[in-house]
C-alpha atoms as a PDB file:
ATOM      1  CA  UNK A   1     -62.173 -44.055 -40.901  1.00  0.00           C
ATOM      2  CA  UNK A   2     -62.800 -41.522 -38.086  1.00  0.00           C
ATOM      3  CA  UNK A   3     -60.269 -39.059 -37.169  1.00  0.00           C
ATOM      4  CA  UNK A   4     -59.954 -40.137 -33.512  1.00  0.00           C
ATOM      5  CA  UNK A   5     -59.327 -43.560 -35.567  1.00  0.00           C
ATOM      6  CA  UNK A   6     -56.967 -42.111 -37.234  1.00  0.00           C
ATOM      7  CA  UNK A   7     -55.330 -40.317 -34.506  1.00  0.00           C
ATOM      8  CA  UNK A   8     -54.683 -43.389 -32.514  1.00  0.00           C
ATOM      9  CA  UNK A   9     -52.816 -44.854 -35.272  1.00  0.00           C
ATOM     10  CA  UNK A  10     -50.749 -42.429 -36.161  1.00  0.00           C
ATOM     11  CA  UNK A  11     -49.848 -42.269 -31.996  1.00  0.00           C
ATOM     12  CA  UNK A  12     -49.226 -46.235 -32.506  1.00  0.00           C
ATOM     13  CA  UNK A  13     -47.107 -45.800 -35.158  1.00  0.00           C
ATOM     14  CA  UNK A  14     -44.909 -43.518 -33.350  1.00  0.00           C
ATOM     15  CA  UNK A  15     -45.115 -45.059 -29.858  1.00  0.00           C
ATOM     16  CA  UNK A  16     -43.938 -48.580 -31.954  1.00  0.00           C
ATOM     17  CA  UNK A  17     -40.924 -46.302 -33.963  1.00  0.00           C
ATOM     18  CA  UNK A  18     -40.164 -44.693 -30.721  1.00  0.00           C
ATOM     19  CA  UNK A  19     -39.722 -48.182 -28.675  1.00  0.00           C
ATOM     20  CA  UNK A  20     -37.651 -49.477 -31.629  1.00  0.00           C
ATOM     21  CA  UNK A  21     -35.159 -46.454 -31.772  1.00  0.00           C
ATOM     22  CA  UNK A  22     -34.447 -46.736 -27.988  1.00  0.00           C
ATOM     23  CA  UNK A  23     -31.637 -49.427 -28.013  1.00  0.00           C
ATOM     24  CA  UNK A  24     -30.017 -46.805 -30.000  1.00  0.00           C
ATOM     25  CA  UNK A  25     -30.628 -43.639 -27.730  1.00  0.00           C
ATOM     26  CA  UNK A  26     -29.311 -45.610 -25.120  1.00  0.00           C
ATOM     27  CA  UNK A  27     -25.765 -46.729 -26.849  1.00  0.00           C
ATOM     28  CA  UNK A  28     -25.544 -43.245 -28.147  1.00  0.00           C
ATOM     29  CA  UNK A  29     -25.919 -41.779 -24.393  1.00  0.00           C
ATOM     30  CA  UNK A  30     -23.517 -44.081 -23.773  1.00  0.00           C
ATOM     31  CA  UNK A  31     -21.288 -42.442 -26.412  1.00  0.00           C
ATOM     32  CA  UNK A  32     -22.267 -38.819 -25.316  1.00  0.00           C
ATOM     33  CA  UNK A  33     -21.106 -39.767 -21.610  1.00  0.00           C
ATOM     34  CA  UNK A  34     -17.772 -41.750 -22.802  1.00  0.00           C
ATOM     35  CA  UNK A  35     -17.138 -38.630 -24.837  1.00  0.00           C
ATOM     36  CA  UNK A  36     -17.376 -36.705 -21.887  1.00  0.00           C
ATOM     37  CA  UNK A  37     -14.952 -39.036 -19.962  1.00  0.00           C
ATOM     38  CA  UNK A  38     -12.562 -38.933 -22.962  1.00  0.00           C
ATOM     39  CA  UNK A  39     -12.583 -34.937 -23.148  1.00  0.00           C
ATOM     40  CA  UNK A  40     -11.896 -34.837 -19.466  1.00  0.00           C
ATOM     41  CA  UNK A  41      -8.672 -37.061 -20.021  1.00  0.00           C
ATOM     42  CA  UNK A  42      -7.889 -35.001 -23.113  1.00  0.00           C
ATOM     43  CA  UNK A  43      -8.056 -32.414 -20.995  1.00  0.00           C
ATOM     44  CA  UNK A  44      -5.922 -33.559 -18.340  1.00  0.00           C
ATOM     45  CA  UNK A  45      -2.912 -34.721 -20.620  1.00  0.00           C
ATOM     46  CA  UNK A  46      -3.084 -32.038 -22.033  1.00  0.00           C
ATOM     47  CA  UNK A  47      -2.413 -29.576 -19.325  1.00  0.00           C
ATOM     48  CA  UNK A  48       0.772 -31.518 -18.439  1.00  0.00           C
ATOM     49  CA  UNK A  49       2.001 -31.722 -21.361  1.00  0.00           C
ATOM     50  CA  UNK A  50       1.393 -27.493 -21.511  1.00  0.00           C
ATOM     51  CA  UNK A  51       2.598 -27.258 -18.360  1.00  0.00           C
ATOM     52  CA  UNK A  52       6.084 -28.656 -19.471  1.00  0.00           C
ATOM     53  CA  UNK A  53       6.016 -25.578 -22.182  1.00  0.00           C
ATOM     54  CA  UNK A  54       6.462 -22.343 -22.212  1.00  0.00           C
ATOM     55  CA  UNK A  55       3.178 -21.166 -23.495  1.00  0.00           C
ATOM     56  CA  UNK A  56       1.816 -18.176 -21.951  1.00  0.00           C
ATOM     57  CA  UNK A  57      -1.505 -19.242 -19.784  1.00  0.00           C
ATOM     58  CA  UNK A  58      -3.906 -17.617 -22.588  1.00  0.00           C
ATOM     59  CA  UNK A  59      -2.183 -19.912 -24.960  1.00  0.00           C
ATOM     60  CA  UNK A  60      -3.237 -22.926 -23.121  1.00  0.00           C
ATOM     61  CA  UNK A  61      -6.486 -22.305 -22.222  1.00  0.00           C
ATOM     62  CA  UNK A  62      -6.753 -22.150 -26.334  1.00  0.00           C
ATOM     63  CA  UNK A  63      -5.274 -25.311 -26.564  1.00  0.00           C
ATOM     64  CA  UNK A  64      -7.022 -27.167 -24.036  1.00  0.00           C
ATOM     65  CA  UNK A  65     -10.230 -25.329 -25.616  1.00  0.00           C
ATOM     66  CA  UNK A  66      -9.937 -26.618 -28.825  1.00  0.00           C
ATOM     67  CA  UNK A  67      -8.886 -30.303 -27.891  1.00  0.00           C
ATOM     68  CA  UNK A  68     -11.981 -30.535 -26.178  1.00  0.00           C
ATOM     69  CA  UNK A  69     -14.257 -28.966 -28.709  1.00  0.00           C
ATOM     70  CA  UNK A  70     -12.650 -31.489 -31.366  1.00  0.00           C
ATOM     71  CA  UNK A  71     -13.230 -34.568 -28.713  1.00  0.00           C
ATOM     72  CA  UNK A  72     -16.763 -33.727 -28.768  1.00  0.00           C
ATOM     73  CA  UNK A  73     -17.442 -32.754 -32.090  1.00  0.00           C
ATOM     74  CA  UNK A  74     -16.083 -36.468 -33.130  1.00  0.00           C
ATOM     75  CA  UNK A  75     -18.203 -38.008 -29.921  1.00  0.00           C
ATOM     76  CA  UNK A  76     -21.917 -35.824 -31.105  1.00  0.00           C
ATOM     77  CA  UNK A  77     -20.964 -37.122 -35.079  1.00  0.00           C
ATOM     78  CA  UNK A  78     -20.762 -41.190 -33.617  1.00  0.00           C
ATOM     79  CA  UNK A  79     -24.401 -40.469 -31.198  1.00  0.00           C
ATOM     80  CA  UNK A  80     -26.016 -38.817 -34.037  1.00  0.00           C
ATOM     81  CA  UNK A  81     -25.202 -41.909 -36.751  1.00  0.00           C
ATOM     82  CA  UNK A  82     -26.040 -44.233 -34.176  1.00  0.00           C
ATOM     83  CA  UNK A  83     -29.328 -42.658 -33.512  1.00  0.00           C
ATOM     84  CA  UNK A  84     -29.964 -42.142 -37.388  1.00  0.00           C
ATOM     85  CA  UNK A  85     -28.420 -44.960 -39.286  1.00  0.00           C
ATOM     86  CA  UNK A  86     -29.587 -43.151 -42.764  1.00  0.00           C
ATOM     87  CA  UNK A  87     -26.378 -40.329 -41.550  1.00  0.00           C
ATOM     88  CA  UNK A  88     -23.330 -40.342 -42.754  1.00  0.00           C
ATOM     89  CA  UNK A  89     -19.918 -38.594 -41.793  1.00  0.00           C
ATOM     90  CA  UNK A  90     -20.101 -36.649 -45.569  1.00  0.00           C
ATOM     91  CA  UNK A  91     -24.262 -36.007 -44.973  1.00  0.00           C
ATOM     92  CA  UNK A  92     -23.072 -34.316 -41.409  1.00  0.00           C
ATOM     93  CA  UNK A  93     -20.518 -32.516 -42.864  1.00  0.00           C
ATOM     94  CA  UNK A  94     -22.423 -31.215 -45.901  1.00  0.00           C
ATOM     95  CA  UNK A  95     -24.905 -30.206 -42.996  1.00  0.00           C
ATOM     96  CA  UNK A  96     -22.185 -28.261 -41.138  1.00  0.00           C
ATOM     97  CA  UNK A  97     -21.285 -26.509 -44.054  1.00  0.00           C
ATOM     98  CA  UNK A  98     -24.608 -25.337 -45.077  1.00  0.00           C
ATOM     99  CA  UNK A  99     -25.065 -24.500 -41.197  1.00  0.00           C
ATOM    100  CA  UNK A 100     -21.956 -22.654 -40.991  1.00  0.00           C
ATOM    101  CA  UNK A 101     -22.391 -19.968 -43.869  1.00  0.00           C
ATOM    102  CA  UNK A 102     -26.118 -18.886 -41.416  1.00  0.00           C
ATOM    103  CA  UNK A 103     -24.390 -18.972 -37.928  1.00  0.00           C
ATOM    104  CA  UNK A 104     -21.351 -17.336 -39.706  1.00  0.00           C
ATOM    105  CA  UNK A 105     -23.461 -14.526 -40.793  1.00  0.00           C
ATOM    106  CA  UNK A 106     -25.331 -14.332 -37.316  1.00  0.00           C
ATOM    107  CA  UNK A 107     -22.635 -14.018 -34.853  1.00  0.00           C
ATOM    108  CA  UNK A 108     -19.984 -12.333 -37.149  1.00  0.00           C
ATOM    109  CA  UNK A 109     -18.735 -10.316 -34.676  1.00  0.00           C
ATOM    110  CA  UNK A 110     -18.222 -13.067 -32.173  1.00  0.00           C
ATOM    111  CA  UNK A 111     -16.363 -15.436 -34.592  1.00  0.00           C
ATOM    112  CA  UNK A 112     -14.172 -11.653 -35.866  1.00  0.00           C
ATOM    113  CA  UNK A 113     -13.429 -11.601 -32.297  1.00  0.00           C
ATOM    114  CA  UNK A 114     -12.600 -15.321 -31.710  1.00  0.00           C
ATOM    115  CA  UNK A 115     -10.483 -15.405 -34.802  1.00  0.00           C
ATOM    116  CA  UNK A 116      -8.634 -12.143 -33.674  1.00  0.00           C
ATOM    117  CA  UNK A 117      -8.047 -13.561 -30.313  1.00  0.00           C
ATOM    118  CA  UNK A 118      -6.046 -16.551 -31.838  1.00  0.00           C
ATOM    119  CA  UNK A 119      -3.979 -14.516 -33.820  1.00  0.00           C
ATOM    120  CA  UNK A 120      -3.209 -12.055 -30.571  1.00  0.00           C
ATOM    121  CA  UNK A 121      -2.947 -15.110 -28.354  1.00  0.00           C
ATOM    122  CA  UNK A 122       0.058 -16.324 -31.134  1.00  0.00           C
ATOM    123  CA  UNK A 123       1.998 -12.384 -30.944  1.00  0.00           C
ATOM    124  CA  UNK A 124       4.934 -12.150 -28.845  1.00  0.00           C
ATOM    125  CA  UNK A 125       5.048  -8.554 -28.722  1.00  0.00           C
ATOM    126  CA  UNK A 126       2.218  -7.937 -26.523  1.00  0.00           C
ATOM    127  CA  UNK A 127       2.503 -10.172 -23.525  1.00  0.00           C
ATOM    128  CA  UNK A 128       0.455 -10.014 -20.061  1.00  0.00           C
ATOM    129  CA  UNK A 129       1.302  -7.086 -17.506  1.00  0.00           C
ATOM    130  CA  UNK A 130       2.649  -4.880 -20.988  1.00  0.00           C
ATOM    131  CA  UNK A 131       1.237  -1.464 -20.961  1.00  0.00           C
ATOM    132  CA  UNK A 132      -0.709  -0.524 -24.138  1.00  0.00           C
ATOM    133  CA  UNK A 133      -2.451   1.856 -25.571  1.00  0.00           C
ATOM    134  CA  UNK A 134      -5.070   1.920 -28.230  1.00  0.00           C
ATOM    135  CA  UNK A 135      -8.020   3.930 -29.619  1.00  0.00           C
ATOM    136  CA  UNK A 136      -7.283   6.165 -26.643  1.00  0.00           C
ATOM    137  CA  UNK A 137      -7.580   3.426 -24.439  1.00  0.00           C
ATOM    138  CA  UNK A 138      -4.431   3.124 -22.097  1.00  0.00           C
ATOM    139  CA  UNK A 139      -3.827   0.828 -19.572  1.00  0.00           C
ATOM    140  CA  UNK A 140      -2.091  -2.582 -18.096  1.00  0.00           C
ATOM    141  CA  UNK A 141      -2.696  -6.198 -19.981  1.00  0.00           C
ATOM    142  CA  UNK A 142      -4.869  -8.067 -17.240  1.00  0.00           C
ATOM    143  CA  UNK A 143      -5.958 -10.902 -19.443  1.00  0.00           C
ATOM    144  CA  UNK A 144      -6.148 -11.906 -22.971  1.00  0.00           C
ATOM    145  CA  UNK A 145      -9.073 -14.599 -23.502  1.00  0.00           C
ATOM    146  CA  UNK A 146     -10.679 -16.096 -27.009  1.00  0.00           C
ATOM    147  CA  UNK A 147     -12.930 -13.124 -27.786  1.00  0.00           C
ATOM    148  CA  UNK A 148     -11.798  -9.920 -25.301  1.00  0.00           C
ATOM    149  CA  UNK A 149      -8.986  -8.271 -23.686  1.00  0.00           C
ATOM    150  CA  UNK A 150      -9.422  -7.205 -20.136  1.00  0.00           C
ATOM    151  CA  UNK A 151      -7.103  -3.774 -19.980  1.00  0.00           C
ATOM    152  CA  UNK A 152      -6.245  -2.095 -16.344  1.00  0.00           C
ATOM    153  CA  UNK A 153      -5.882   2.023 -16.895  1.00  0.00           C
ATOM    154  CA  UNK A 154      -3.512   3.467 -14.214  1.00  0.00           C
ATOM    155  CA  UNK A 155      -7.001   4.767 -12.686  1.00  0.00           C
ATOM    156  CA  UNK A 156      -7.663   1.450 -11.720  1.00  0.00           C
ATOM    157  CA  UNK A 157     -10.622   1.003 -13.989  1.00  0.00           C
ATOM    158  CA  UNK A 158     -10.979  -2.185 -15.909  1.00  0.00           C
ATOM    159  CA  UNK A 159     -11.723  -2.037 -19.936  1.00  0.00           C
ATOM    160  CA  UNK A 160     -12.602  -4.869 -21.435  1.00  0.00           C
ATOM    161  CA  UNK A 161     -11.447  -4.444 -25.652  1.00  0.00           C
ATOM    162  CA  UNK A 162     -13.190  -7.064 -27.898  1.00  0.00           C
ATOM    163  CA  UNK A 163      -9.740  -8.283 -29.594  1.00  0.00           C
ATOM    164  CA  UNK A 164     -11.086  -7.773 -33.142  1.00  0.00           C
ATOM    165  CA  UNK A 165     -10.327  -3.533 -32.085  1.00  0.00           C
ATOM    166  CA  UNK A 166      -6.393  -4.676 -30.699  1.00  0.00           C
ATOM    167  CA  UNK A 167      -6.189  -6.751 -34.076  1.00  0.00           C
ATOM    168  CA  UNK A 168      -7.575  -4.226 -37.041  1.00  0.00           C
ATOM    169  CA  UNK A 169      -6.068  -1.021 -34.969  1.00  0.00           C
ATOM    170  CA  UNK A 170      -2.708   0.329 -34.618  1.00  0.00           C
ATOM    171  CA  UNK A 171      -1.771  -1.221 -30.806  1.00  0.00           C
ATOM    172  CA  UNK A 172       1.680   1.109 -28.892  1.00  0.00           C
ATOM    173  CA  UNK A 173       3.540  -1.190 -26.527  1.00  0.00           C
ATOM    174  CA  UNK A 174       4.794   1.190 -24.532  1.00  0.00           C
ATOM    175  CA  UNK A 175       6.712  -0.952 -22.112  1.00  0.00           C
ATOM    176  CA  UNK A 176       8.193  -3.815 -25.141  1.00  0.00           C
ATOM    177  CA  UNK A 177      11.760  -2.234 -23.920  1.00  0.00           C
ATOM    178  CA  UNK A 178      12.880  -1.907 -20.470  1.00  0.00           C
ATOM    179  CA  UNK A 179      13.552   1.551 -21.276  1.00  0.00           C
ATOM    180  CA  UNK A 180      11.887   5.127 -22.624  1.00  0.00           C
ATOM    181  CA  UNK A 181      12.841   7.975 -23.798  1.00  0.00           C
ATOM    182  CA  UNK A 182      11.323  11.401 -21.680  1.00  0.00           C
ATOM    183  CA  UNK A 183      11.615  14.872 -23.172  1.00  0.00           C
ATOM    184  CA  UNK A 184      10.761  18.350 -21.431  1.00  0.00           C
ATOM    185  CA  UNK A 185      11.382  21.823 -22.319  1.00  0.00           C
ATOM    186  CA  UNK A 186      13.773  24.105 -19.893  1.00  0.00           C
ATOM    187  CA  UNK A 187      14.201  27.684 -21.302  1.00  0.00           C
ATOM    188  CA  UNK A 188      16.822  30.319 -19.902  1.00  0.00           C
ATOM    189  CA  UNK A 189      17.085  33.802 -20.583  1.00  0.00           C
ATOM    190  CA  UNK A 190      18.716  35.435 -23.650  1.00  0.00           C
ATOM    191  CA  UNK A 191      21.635  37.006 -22.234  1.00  0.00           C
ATOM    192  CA  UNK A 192      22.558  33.264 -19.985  1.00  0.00           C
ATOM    193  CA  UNK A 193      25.391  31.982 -21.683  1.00  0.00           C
ATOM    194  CA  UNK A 194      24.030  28.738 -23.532  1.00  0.00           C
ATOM    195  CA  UNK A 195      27.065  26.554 -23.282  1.00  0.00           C
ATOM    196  CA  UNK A 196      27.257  27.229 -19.450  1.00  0.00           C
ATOM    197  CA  UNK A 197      23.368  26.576 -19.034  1.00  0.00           C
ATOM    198  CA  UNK A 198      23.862  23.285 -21.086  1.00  0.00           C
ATOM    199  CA  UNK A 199      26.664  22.252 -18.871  1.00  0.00           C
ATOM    200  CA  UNK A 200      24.643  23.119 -15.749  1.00  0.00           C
ATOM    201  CA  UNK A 201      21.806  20.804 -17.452  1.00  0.00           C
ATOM    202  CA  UNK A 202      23.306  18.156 -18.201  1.00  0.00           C
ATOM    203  CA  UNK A 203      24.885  17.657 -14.790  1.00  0.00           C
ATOM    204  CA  UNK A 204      21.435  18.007 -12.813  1.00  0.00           C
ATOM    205  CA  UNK A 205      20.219  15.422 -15.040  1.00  0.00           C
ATOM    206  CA  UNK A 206      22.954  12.944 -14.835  1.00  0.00           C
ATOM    207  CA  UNK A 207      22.711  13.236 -11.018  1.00  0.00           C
ATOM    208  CA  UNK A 208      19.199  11.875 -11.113  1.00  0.00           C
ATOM    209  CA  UNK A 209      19.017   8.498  -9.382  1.00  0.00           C
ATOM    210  CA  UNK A 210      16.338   7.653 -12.091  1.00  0.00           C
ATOM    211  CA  UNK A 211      17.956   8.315 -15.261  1.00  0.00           C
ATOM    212  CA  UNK A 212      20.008   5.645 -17.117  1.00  0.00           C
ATOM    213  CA  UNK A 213      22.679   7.424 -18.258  1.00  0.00           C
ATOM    214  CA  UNK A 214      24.984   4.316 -18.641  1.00  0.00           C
ATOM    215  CA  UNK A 215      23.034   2.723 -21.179  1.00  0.00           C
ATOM    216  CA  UNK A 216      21.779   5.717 -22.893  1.00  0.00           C
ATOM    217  CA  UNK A 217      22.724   8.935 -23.764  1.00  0.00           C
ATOM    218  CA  UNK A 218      21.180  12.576 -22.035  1.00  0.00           C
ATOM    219  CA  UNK A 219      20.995  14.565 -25.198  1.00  0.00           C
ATOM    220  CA  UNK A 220      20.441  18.644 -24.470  1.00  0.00           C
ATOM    221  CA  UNK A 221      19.678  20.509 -27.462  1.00  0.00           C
ATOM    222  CA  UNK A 222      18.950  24.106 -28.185  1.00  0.00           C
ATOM    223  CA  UNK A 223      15.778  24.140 -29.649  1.00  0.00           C
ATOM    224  CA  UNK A 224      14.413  27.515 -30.417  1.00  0.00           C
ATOM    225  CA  UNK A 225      14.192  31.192 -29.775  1.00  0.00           C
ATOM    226  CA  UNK A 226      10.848  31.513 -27.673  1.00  0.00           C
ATOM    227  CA  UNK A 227       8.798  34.649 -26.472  1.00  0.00           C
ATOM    228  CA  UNK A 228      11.348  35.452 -23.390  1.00  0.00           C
ATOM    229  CA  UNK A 229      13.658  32.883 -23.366  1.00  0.00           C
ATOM    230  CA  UNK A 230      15.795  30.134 -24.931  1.00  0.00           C
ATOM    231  CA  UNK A 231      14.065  27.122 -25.264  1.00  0.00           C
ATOM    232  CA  UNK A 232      16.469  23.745 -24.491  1.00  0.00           C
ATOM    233  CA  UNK A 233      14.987  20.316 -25.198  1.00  0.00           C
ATOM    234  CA  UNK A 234      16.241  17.995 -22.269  1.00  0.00           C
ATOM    235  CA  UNK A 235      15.946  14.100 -23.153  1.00  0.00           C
ATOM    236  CA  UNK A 236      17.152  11.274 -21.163  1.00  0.00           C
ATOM    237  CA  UNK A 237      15.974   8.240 -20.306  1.00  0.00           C
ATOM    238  CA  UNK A 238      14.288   5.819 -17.521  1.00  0.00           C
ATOM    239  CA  UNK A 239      11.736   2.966 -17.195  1.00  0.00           C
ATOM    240  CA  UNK A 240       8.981   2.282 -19.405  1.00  0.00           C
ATOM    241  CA  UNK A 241       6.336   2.295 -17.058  1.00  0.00           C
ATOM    242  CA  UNK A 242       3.642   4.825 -16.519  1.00  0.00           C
ATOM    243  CA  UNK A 243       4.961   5.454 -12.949  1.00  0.00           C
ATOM    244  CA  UNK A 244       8.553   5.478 -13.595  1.00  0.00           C
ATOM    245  CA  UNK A 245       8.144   8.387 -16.685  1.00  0.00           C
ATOM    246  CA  UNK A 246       5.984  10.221 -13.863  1.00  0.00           C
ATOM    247  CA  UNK A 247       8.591   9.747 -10.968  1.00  0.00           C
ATOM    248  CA  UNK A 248      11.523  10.928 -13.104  1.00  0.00           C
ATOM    249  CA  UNK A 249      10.312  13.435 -14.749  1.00  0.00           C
ATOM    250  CA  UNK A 250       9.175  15.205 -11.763  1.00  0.00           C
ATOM    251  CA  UNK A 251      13.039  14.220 -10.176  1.00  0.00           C
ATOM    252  CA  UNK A 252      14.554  15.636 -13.333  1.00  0.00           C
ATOM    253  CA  UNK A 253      12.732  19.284 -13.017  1.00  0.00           C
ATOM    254  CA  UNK A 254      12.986  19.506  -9.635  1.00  0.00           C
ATOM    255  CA  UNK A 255      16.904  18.663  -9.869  1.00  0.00           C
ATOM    256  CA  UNK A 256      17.044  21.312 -12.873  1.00  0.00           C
ATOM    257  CA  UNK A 257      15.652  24.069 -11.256  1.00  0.00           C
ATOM    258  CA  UNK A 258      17.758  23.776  -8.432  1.00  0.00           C
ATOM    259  CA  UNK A 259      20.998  23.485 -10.056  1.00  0.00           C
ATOM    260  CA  UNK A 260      19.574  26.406 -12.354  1.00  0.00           C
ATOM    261  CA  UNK A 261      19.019  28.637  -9.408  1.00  0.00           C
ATOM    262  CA  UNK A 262      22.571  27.733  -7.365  1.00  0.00           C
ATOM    263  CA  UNK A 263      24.458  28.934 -10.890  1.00  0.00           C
ATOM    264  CA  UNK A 264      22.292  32.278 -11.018  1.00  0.00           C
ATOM    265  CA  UNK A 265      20.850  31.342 -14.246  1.00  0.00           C
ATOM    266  CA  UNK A 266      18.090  32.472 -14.756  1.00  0.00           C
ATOM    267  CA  UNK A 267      14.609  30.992 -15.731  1.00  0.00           C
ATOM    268  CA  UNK A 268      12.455  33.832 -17.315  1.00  0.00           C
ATOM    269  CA  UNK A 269       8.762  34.883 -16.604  1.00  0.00           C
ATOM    270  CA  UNK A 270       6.976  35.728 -20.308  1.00  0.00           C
ATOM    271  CA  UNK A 271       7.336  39.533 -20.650  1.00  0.00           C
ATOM    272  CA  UNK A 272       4.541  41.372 -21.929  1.00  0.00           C
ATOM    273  CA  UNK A 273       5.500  44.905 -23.192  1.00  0.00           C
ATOM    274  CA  UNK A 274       2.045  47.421 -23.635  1.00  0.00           C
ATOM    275  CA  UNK A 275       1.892  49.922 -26.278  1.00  0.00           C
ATOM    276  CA  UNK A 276      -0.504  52.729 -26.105  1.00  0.00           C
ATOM    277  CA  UNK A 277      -1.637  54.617 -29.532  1.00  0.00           C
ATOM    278  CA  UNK A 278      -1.951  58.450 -27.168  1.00  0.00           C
ATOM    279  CA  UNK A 279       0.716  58.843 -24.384  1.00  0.00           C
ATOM    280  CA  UNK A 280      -1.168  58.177 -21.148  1.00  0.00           C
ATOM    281  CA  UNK A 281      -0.772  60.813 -18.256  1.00  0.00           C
ATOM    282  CA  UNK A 282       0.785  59.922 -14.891  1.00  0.00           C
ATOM    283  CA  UNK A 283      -0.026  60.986 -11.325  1.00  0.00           C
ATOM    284  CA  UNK A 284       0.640  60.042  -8.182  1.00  0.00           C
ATOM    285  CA  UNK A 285      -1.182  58.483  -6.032  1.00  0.00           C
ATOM    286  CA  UNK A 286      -2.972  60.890  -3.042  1.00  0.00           C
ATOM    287  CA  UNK A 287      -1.355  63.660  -5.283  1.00  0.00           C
ATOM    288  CA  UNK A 288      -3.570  66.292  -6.478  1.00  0.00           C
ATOM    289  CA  UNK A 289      -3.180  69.223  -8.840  1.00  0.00           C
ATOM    290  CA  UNK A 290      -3.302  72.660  -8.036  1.00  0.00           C
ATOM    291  CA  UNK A 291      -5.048  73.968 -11.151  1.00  0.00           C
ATOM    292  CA  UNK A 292      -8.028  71.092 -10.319  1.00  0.00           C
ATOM    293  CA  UNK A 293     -10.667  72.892  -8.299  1.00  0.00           C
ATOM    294  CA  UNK A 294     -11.806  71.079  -5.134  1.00  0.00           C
ATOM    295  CA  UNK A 295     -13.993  68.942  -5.010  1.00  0.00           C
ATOM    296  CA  UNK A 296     -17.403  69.597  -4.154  1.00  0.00           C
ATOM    297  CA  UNK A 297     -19.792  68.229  -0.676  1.00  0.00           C
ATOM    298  CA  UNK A 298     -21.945  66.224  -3.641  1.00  0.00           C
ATOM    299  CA  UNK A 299     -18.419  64.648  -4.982  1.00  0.00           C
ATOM    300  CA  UNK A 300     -17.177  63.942  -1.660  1.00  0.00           C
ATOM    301  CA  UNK A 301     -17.159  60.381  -1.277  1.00  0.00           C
END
């Protein structure tokens, strides 16, 4: 036979297998678009029935997410038998297994992430609008999604963490309490009596419209002997945000100096004391000794 001969049978054959498989592409688009219509309802009763919870919004999106990735998972298996009678549910899943060990190796990173971002979505000590530090990364929970965190520094800049970093990496909470504890170091001079200082301390800091000093204790402790001066640790505390630890710890020195300065205590400079190995000879200033002769027209400034 001749090959255009032969071509035109082969395109017979095809055209004929292609015109006998289309009753089934059409009842399998017609699966494909009821599976769309069932995922949207899915969809829908499922946000109610969220909505009636108290799931944090990231938590639902998962939810809803994975309902309709199941609906259509189920609706491509039924178009794809339809279309190839020879398929089976076990066949497909064999296939998906087989498929899943490639992709899995391909897009690691992306499935690390989406994996890490169920387990963060399920953690109750890291909620939305926390503050949070990690890696050196500090800032404000905007949003936790499936594969990222979007984190707002105090700068205003927005990070966005891939969640497999929040999940494998030690994560500090800093506002889980309503309340932190703020240290800073107040030093007085050696011969201010400590007991009276420490009274005079405590005071200013209890006065301090943002310390909570009903709930918590201001602790002042002597903490060492320093260059020129007694070193006191002061500790009280306030709110956990970034802005509140800011706001009273600048009320809280500006409140202890004051009250320092109204007792006469006083708050040293360092001293510095110089030591010369020859003794170093003095003179006046304008002064001028009589054994020096004068000084000549050249030297004459």
């Amino acid at each position: 036979m001749e090959p255009v001969t032969i071509l035109m049978a082969q395109l017979n054959a095809l055209l004929r297998s292609s015109i006998a498989i289309l009753p089934q592409l059409a009842v399998a688009l017609v699966v494909l678009v009821l599976t769309w219509l069932i995922s949207r309802a899915v969809g829908a009763l499922m946000s109610r029935a969220l909505d009636r919870s108290r799931l944090r919004p990231s938590l639902k999106e998962l939810f809803l997410l994975l309902s309709t990735i199941l609906v259509w998972v189920l609706g491509i298996m039924v178009a794809a038998v339809i279309v190839f009678p020879g398929l089976t549910p076990a066949s497909i899943l064999a296939g998906l297994g087989i498929g899943s060990v490639a992709i899995g190796f391909a897009f690691k990173d992306v499935f690390e992430n989406f994996l890490a971002g169920i387990i963060i979505l399920f953690r109750r000590e890291m909620r939305i609008g926390d503050y949070i530090e990690c890696e050196g990364i500090e800032g404000k929970v905007a949003r936790i999604a499936i594969r990222e965190s979007h984190i707002r520094q105090t700068d205003g800049q927005l990070v966005i963490l891939p969640n497999s970093i929040l999940f494998k990496n030690p994560v500090s909470v800093r506002t889980d309490q309503s309340h932190r504890r703020v240290t800073v170091i107040c030093g007085v001079a050696y011969d201010v009596d400590l007991d009276a200082a420490r009274e005079v301390i405590t005071e200013a800091v209890r006065g301090c419209a943002t310390v909570s000093a009903a709930d918590h204790p201001i602790q002042i402790f002597a903490q060492e002997f320093g260059d020129s001066s007694i070193n006191f640790e002061v500790t009280w505390w306030t709110g956990s945000k970034p802005v509140d630890i800011r706001t009273s710890r600048d009320e809280v020195i500006t409140a202890v100096k004051r009250a320092l300065d109204e007792a006469g205590l006083e708050i040293p400079f360092p001293y510095r004391t110089l030591t010369f190995k020859e003794p170093l000879p003095l003179a006046r200033a304008g002064a001028q000794d009589e054994d020096d002769p004068a000084p000549t027209p050249a030297q004459r400034p």
